[in-house]
N, C-alpha and C. Protein backbone atom coordinates (compact mmCIF):
# COMPACT_ATOMS: atom_id res chain seq x y z
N UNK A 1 0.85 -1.20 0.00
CA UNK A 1 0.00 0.00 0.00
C UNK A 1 0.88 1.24 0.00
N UNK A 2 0.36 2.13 -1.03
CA UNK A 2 1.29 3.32 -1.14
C UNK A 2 0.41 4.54 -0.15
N UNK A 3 1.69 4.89 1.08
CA UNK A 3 1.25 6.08 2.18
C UNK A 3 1.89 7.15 1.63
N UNK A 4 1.16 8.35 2.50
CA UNK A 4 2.06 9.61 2.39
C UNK A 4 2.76 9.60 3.43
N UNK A 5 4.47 10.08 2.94
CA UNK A 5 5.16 9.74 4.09
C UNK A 5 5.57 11.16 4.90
N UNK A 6 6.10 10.61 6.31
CA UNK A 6 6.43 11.72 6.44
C UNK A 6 7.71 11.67 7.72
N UNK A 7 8.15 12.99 7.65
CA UNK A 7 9.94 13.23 7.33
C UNK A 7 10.80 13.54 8.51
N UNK A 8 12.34 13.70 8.22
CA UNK A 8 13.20 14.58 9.44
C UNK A 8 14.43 14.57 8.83
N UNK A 9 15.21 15.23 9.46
CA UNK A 9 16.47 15.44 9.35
C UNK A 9 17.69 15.57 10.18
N UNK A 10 18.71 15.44 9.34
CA UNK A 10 20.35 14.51 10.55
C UNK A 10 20.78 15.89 11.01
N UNK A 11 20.84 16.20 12.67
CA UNK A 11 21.31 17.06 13.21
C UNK A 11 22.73 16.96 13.00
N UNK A 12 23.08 18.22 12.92
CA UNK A 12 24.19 18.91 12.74
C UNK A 12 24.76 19.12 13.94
N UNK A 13 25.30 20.77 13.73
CA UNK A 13 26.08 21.93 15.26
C UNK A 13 24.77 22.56 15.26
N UNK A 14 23.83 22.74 16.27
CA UNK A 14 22.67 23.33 16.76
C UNK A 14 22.88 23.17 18.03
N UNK A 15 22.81 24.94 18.39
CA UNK A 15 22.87 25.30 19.74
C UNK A 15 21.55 24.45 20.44
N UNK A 16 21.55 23.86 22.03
CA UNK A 16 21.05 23.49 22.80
C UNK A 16 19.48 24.78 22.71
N UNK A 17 18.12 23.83 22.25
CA UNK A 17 17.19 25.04 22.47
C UNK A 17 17.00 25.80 23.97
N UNK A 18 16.79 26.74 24.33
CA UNK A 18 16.21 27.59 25.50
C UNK A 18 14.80 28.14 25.03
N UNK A 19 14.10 29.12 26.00
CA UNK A 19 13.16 29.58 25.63
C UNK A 19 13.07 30.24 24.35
N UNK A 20 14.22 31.04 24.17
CA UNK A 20 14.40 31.75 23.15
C UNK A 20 14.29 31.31 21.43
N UNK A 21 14.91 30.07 21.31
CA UNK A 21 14.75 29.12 20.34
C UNK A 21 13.06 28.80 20.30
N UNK A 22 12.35 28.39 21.24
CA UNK A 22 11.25 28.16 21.54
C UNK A 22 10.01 29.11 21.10
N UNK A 23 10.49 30.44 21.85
CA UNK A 23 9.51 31.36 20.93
C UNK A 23 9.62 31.94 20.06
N UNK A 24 10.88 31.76 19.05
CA UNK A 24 11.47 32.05 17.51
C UNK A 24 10.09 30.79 16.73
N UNK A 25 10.27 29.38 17.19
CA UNK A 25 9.62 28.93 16.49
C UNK A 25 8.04 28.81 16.23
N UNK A 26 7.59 28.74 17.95
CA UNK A 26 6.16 29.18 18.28
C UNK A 26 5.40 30.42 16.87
N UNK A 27 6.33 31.39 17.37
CA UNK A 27 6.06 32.98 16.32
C UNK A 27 5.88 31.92 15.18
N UNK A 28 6.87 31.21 14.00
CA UNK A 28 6.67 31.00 13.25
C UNK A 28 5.79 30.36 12.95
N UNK A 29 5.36 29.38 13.43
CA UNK A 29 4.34 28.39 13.69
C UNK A 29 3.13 29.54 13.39
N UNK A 30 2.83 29.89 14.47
CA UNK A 30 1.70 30.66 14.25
C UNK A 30 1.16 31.39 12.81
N UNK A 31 2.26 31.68 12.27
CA UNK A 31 2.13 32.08 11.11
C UNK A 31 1.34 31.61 9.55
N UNK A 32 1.60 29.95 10.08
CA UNK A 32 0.80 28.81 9.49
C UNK A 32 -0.65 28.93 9.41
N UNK A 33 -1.36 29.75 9.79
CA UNK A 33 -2.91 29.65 10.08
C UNK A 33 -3.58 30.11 8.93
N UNK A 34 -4.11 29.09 8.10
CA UNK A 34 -5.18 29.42 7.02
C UNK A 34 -3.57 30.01 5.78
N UNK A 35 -3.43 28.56 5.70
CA UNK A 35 -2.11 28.67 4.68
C UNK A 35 -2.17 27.44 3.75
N UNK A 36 -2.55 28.06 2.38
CA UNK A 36 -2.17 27.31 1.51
C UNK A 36 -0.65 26.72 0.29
N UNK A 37 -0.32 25.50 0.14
CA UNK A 37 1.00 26.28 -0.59
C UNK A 37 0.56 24.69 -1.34
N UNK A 38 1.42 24.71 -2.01
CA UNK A 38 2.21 23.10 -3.42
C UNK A 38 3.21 22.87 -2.42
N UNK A 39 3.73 21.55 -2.56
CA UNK A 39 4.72 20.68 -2.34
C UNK A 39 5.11 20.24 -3.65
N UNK A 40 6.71 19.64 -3.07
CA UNK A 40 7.30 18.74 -3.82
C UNK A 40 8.18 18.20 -2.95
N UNK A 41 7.88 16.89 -2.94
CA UNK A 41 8.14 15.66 -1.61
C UNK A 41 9.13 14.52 -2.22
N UNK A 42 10.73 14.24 -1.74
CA UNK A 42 11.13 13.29 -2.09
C UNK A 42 11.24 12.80 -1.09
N UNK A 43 11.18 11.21 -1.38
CA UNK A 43 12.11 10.35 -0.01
C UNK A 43 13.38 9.34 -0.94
N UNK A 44 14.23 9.48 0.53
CA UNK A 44 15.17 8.68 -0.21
C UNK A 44 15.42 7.56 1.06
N UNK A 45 15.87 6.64 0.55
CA UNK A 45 16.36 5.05 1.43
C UNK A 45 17.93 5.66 2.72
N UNK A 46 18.44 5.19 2.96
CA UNK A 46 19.07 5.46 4.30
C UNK A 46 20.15 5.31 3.38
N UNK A 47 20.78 5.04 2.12
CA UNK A 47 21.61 5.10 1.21
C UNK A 47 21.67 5.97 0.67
N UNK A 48 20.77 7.09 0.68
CA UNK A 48 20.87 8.30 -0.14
C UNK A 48 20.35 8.37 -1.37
N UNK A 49 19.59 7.27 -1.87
CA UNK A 49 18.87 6.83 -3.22
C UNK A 49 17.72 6.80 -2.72
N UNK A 50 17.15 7.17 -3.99
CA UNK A 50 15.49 8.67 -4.02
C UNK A 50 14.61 6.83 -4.34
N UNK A 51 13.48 6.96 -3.78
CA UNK A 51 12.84 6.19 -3.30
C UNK A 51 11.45 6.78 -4.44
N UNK A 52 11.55 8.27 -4.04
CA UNK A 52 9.81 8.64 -4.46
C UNK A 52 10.29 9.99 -4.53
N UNK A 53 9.19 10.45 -5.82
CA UNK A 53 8.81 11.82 -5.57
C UNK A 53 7.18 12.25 -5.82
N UNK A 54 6.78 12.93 -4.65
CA UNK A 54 5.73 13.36 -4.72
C UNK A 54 5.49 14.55 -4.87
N UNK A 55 4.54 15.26 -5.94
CA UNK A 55 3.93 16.67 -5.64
C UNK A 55 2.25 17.10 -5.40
N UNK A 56 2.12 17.57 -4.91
CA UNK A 56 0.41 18.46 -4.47
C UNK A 56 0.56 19.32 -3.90
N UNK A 57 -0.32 19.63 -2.80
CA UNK A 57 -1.22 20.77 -2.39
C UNK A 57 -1.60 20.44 -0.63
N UNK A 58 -1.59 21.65 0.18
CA UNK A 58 -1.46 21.12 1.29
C UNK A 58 -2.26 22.60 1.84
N UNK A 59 -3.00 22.59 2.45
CA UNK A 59 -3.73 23.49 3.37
C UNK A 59 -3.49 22.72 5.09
N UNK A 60 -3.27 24.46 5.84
CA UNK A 60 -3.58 24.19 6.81
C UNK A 60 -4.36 25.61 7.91
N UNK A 61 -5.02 24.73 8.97
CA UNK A 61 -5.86 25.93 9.86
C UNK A 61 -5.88 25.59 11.27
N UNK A 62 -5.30 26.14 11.66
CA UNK A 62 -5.23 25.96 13.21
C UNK A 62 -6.46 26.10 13.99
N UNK A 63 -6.67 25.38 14.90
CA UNK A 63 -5.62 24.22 15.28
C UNK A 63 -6.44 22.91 15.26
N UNK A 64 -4.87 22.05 14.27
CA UNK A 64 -4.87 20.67 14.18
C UNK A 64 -6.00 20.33 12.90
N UNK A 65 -6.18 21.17 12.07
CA UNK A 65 -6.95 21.25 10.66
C UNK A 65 -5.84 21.17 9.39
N UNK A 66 -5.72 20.01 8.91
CA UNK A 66 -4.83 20.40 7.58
C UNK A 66 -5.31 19.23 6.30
N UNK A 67 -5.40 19.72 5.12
CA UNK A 67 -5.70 19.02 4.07
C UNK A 67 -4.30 18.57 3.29
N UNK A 68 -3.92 17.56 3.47
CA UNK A 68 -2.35 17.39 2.40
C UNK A 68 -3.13 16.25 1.22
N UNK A 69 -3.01 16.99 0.14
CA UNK A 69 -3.51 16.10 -1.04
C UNK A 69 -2.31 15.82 -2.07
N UNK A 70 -1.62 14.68 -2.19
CA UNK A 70 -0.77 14.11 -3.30
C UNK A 70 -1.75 14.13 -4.55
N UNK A 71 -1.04 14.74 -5.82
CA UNK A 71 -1.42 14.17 -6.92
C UNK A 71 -0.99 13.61 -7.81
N UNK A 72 0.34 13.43 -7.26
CA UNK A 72 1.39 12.88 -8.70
C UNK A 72 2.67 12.44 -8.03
N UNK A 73 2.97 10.66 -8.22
CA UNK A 73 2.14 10.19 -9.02
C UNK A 73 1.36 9.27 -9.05
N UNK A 74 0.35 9.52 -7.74
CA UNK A 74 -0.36 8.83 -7.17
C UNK A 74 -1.52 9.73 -6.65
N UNK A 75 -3.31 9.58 -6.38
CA UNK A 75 -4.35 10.61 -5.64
C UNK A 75 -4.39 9.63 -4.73
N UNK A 76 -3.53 10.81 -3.78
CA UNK A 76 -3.79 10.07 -1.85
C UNK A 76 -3.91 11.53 -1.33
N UNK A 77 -4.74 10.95 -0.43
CA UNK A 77 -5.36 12.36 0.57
C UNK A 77 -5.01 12.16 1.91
N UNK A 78 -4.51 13.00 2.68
CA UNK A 78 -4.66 13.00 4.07
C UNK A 78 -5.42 14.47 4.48
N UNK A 79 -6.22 13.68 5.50
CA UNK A 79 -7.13 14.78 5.50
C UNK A 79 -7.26 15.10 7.60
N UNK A 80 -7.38 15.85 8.44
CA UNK A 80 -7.59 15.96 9.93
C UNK A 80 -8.73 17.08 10.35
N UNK A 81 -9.80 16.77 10.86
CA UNK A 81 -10.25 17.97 11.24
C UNK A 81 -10.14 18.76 12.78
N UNK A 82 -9.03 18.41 12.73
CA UNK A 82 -8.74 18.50 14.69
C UNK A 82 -9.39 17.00 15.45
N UNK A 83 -9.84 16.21 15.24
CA UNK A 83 -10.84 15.11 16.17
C UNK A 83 -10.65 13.99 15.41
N UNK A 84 -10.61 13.70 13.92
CA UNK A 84 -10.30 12.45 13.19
C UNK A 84 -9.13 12.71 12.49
N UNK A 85 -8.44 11.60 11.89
CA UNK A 85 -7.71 11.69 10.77
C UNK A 85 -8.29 10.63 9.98
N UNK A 86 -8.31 11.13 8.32
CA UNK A 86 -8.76 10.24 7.36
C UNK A 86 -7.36 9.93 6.24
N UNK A 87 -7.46 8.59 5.66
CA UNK A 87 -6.10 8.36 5.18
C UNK A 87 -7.01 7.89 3.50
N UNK A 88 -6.57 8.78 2.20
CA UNK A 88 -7.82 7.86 1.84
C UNK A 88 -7.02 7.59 0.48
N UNK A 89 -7.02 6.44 -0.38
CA UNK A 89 -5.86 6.29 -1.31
C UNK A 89 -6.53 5.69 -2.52
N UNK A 90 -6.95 6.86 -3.52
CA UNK A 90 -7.90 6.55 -4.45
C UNK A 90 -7.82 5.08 -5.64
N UNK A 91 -6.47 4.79 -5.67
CA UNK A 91 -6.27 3.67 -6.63
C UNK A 91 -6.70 2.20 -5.67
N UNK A 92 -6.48 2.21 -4.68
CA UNK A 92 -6.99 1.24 -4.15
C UNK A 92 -8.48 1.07 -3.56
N UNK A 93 -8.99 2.56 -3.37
CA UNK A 93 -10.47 2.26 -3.30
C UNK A 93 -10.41 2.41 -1.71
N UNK A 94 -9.72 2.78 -0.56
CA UNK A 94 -9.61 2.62 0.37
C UNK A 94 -9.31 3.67 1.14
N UNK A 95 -10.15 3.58 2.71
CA UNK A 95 -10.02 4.56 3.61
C UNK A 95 -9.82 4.38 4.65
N UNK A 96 -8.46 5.09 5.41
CA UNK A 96 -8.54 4.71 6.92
C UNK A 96 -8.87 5.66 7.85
N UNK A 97 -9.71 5.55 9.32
CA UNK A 97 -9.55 6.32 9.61
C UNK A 97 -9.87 6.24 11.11
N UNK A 98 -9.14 7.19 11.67
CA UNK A 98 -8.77 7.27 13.08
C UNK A 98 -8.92 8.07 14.02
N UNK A 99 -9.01 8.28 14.87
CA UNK A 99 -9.37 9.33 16.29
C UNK A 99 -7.86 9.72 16.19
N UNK A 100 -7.73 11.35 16.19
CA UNK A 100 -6.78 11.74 16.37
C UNK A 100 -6.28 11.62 18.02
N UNK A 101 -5.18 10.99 18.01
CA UNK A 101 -4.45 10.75 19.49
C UNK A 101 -3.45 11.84 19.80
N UNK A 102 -2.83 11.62 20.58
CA UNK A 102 -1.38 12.50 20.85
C UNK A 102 -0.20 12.08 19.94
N UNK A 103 -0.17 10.48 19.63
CA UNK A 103 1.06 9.99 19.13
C UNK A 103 0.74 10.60 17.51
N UNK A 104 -0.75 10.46 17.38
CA UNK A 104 -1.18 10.52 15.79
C UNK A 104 -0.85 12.30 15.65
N UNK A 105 -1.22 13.34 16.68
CA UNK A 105 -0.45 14.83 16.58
C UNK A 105 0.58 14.99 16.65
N UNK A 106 1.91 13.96 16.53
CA UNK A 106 3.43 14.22 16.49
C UNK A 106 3.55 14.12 14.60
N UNK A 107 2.53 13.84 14.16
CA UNK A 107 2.93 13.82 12.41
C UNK A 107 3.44 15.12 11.92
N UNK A 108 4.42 15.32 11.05
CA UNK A 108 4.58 16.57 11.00
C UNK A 108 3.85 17.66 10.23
N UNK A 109 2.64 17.07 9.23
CA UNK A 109 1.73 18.24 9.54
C UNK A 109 0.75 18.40 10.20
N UNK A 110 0.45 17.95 11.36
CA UNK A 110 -0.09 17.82 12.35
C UNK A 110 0.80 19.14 13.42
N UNK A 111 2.10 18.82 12.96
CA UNK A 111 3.10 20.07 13.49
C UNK A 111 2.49 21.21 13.37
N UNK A 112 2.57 21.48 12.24
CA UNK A 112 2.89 22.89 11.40
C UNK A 112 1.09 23.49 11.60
N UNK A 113 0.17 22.53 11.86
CA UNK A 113 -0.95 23.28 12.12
C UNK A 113 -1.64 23.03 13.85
N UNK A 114 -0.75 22.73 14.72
CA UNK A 114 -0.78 22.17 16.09
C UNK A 114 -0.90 23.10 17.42
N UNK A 115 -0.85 22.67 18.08
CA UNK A 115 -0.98 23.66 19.73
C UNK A 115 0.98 23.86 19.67
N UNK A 116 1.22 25.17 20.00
CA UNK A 116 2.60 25.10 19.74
C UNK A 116 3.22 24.85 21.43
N UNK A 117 2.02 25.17 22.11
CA UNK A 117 2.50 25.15 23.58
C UNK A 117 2.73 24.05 23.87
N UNK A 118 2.52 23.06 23.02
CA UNK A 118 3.30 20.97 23.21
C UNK A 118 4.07 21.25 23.11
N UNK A 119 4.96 21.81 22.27
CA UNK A 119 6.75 21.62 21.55
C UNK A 119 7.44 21.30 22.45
N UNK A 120 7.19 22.30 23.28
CA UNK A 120 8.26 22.77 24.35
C UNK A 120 8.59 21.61 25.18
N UNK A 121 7.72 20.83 25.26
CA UNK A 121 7.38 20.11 26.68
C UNK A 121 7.25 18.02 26.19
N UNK A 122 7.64 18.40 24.55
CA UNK A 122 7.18 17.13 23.62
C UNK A 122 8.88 16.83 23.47
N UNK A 123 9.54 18.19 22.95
CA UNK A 123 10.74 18.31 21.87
C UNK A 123 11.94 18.91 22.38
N UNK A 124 13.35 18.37 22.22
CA UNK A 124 13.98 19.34 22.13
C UNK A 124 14.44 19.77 21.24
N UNK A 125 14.44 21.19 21.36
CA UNK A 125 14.60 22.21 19.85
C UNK A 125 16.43 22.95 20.03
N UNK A 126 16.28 22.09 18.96
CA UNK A 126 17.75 23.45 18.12
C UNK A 126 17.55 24.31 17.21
N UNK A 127 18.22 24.85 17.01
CA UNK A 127 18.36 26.14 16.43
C UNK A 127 19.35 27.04 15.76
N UNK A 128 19.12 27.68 14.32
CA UNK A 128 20.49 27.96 13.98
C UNK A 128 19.83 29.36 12.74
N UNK A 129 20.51 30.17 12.49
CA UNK A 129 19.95 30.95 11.16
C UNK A 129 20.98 31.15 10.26
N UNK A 130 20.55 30.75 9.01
CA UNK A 130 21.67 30.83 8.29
C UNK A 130 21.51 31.76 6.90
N UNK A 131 21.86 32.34 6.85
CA UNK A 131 22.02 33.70 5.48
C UNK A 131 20.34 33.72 5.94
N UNK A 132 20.41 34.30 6.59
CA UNK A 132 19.02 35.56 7.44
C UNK A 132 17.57 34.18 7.63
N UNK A 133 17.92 32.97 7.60
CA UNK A 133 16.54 32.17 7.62
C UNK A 133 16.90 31.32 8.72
N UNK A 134 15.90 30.82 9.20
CA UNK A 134 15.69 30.15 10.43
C UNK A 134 15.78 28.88 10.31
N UNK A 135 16.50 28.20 11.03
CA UNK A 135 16.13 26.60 11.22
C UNK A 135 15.72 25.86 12.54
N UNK A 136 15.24 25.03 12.68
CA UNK A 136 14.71 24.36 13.72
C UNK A 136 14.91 22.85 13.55
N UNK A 137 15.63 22.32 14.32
CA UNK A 137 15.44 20.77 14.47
C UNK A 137 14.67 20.39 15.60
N UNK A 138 13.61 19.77 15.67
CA UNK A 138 13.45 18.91 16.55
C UNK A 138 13.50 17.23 17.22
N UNK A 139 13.21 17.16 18.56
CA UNK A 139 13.84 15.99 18.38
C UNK A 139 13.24 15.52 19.58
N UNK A 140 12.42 14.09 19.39
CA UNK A 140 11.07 13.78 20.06
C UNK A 140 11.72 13.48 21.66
N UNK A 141 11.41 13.64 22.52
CA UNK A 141 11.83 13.23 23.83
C UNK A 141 10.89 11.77 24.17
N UNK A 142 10.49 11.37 23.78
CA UNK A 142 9.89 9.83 24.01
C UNK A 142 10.21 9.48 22.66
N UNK A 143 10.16 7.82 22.50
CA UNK A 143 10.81 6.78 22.06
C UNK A 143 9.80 6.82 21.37
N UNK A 144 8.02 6.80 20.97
CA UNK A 144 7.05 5.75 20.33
C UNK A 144 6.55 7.03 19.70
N UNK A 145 7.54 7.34 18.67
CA UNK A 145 6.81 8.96 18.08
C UNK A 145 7.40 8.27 16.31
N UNK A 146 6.25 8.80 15.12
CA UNK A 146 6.59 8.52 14.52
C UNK A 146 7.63 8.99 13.32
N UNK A 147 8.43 9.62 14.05
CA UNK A 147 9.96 10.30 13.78
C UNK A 147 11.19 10.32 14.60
N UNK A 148 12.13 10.28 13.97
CA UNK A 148 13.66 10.78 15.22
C UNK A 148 14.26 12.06 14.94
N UNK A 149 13.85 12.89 13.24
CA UNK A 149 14.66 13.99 13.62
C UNK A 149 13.54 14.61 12.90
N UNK A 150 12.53 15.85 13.24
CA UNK A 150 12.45 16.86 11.61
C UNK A 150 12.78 18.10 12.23
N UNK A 151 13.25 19.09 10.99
CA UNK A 151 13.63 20.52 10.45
C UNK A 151 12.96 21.31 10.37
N UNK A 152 12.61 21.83 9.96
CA UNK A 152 11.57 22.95 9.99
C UNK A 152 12.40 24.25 9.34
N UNK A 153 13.05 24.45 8.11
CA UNK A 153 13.81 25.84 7.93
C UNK A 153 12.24 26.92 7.03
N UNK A 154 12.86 28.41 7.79
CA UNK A 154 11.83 29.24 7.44
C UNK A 154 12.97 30.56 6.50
N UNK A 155 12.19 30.74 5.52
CA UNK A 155 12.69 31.96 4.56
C UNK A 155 12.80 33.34 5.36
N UNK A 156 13.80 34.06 4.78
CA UNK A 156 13.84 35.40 5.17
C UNK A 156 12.51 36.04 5.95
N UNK A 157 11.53 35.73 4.72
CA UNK A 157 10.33 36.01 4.98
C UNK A 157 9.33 35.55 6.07
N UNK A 158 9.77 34.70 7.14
CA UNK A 158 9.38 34.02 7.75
C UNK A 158 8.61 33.05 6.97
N UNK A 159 8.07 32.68 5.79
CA UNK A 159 7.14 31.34 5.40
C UNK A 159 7.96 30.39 5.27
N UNK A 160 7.39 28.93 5.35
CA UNK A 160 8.21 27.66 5.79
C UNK A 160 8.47 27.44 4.79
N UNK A 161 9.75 27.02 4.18
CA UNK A 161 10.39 26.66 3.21
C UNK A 161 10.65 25.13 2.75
N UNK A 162 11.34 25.08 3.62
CA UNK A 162 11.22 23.37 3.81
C UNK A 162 11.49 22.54 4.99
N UNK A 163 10.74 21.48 4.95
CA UNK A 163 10.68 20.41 5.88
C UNK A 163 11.64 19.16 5.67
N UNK A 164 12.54 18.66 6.41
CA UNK A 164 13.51 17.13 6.63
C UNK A 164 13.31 16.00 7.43
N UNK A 165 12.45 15.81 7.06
CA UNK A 165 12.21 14.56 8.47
C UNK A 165 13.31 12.80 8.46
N UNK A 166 13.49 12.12 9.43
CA UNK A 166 14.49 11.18 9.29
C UNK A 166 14.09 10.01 10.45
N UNK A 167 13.42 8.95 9.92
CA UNK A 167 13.21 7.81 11.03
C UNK A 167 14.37 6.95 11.78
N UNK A 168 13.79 5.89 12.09
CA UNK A 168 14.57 5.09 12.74
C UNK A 168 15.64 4.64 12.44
N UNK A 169 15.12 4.26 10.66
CA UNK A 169 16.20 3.39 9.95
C UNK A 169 17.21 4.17 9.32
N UNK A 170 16.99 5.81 8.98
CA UNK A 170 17.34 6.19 7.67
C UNK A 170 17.11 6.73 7.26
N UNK A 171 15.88 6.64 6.39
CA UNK A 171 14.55 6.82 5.69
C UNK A 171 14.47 8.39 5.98
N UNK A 172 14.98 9.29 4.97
CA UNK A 172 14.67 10.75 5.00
C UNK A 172 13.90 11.18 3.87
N UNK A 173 12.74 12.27 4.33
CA UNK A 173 11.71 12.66 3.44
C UNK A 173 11.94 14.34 3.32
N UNK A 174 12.38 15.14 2.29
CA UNK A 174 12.23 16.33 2.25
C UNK A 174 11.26 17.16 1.15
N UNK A 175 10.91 18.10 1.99
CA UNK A 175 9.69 18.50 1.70
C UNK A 175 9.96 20.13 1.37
N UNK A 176 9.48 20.28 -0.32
CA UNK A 176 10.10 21.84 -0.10
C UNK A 176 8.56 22.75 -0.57
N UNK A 177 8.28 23.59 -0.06
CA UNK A 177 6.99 24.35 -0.05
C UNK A 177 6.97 25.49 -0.85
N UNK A 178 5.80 25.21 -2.12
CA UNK A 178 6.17 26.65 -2.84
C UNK A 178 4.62 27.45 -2.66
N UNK A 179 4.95 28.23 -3.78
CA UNK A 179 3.60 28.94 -4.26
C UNK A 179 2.11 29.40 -3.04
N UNK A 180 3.34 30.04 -1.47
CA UNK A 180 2.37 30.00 -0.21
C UNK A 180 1.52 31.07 -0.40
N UNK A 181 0.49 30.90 0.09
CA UNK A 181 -0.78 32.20 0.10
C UNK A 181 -1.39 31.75 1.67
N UNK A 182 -1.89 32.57 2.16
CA UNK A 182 -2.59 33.39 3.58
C UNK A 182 -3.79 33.57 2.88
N UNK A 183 -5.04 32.64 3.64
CA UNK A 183 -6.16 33.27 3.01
C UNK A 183 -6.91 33.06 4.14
N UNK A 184 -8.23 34.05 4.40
CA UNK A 184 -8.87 33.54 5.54
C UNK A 184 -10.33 33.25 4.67
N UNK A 185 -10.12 32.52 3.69
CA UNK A 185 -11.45 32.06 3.41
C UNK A 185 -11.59 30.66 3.17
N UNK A 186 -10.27 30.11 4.19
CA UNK A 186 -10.39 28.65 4.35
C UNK A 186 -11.58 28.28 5.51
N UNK A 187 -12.15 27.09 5.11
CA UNK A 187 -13.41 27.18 6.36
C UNK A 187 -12.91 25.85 6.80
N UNK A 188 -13.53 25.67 8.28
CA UNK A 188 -13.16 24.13 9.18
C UNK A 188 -13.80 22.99 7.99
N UNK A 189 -15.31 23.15 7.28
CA UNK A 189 -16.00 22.45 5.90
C UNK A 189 -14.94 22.10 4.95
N UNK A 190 -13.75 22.81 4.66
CA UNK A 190 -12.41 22.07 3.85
C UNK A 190 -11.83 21.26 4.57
N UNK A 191 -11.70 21.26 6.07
CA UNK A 191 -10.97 20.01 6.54
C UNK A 191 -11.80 19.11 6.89
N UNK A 192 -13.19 18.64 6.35
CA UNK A 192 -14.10 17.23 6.90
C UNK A 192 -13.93 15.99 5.17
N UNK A 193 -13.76 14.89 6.05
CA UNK A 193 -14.05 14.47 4.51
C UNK A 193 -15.08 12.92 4.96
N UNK A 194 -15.52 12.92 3.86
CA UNK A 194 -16.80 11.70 3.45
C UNK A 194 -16.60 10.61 2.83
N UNK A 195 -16.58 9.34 2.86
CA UNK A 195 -15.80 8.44 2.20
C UNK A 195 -16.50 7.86 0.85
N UNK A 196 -16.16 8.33 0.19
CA UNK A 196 -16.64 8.18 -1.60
C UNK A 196 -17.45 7.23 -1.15
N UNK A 197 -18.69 6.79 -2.17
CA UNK A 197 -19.62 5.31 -2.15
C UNK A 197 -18.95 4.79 -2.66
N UNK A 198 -18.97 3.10 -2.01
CA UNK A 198 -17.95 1.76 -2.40
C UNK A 198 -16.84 1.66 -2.35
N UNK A 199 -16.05 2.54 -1.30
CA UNK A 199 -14.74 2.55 -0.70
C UNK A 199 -14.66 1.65 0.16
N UNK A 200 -13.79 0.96 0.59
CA UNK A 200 -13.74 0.08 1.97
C UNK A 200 -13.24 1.22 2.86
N UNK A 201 -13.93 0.92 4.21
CA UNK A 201 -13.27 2.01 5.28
C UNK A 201 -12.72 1.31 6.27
N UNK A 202 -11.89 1.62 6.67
CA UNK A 202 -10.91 0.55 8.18
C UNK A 202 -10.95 1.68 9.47
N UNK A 203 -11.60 1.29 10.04
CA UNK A 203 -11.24 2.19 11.14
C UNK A 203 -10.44 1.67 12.47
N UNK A 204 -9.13 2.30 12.76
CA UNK A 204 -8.05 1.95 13.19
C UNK A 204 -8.18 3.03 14.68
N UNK A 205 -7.46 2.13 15.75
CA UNK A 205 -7.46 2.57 16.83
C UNK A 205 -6.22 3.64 17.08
């Protein structure tokens, strides 16, 4: 079964986070609210050989509302309305879907549209700016999270640029964000979804 995956990246020299690191990223975070942009998503194997590339479309609305739709080269949807997550993967006809938990809000766009007042108390954060843009690593303080490193670098401009995420094995997914727009005529009705007629649905604990 083909998922949408998702990412981190291999810490470097990043100063030890403090508060300060903390509310550099919070600010940015916040910034995320009722934000639309395109992706273009590779993963590569723990060898450094590209596995996949994905591109779509990704809305998000705080808090814990985000639409990430793959279209190429595959239609898979992930969809959250703060209370469920739906997983839904059109070539196979299939939908999963789940009560959003705590472990299921460590996904990283679950991040980027989340309560930022977890981070602090979830993550430890590094921190670094490089030719005027921000970076952020985090790095899960419990063991049963479904990541070990992601990034988070933000443009001059403060909008998120790109995302690095990096599992257990290897397995790094980077994620670079274009074409962002701020709109407030995203409604909570864009983040519900309905499961096509004659889909199988799995509903997972």
């Amino acid at each position: 079964m083909k998922y949408l995956v998702f990412f981190v990246v291999f810490l470097s020299s990043f100063a030890v986070a403090q508060n300060p690191e903390y509310e550099a990223l919070s600010e940015n975070l916040k910034r995320l609210d009722n934000v639309s942009a395109d992706f273009v998503q590779h993963t590569f194997d723990g060898k450094g050989a590209l596995l996949q590339t994905q591109k779509g479309r990704l809305s998000l609305k705080q808090p814990n509302k985000f639409r990430w739709e793959s279209l190429e080269p595959y239609a898979q949807l992930l969809v959250s309305n703060g209370e469920m997550l739906w997983q839904y993967d059109a070539d196979l006809e299939q939908v999963t879907e789940q009560v959003l938990n705590k472990k299921l809000s460590a996904t990283p766009a679950l991040l980027l549209s989340g309560d930022t007042d977890q981070i602090s108390s979830e993550y430890d954060i590094y921190s670094e700016v490089l030719q005027g843009e921000e970076h952020f690593v985090l790095i899960p303080k419990q063991v049963d999270v479904l990541f070990d490193r992601l990034r988070l670098e933000f443009a001059a401009d403060k909008n998120i640029e790109r995302m690095v995420i990096q599992d257990e094995v290897g397995q790094k997914t980077i994620i670079r964000f274009q074409n962002i727009v701020t709109s407030k005529t995203l409604k909570s009705s864009d983040f519900e979804f309905t499961p096509p007629k004659g889909v199988d649905v799995i509903r997972s604990e």
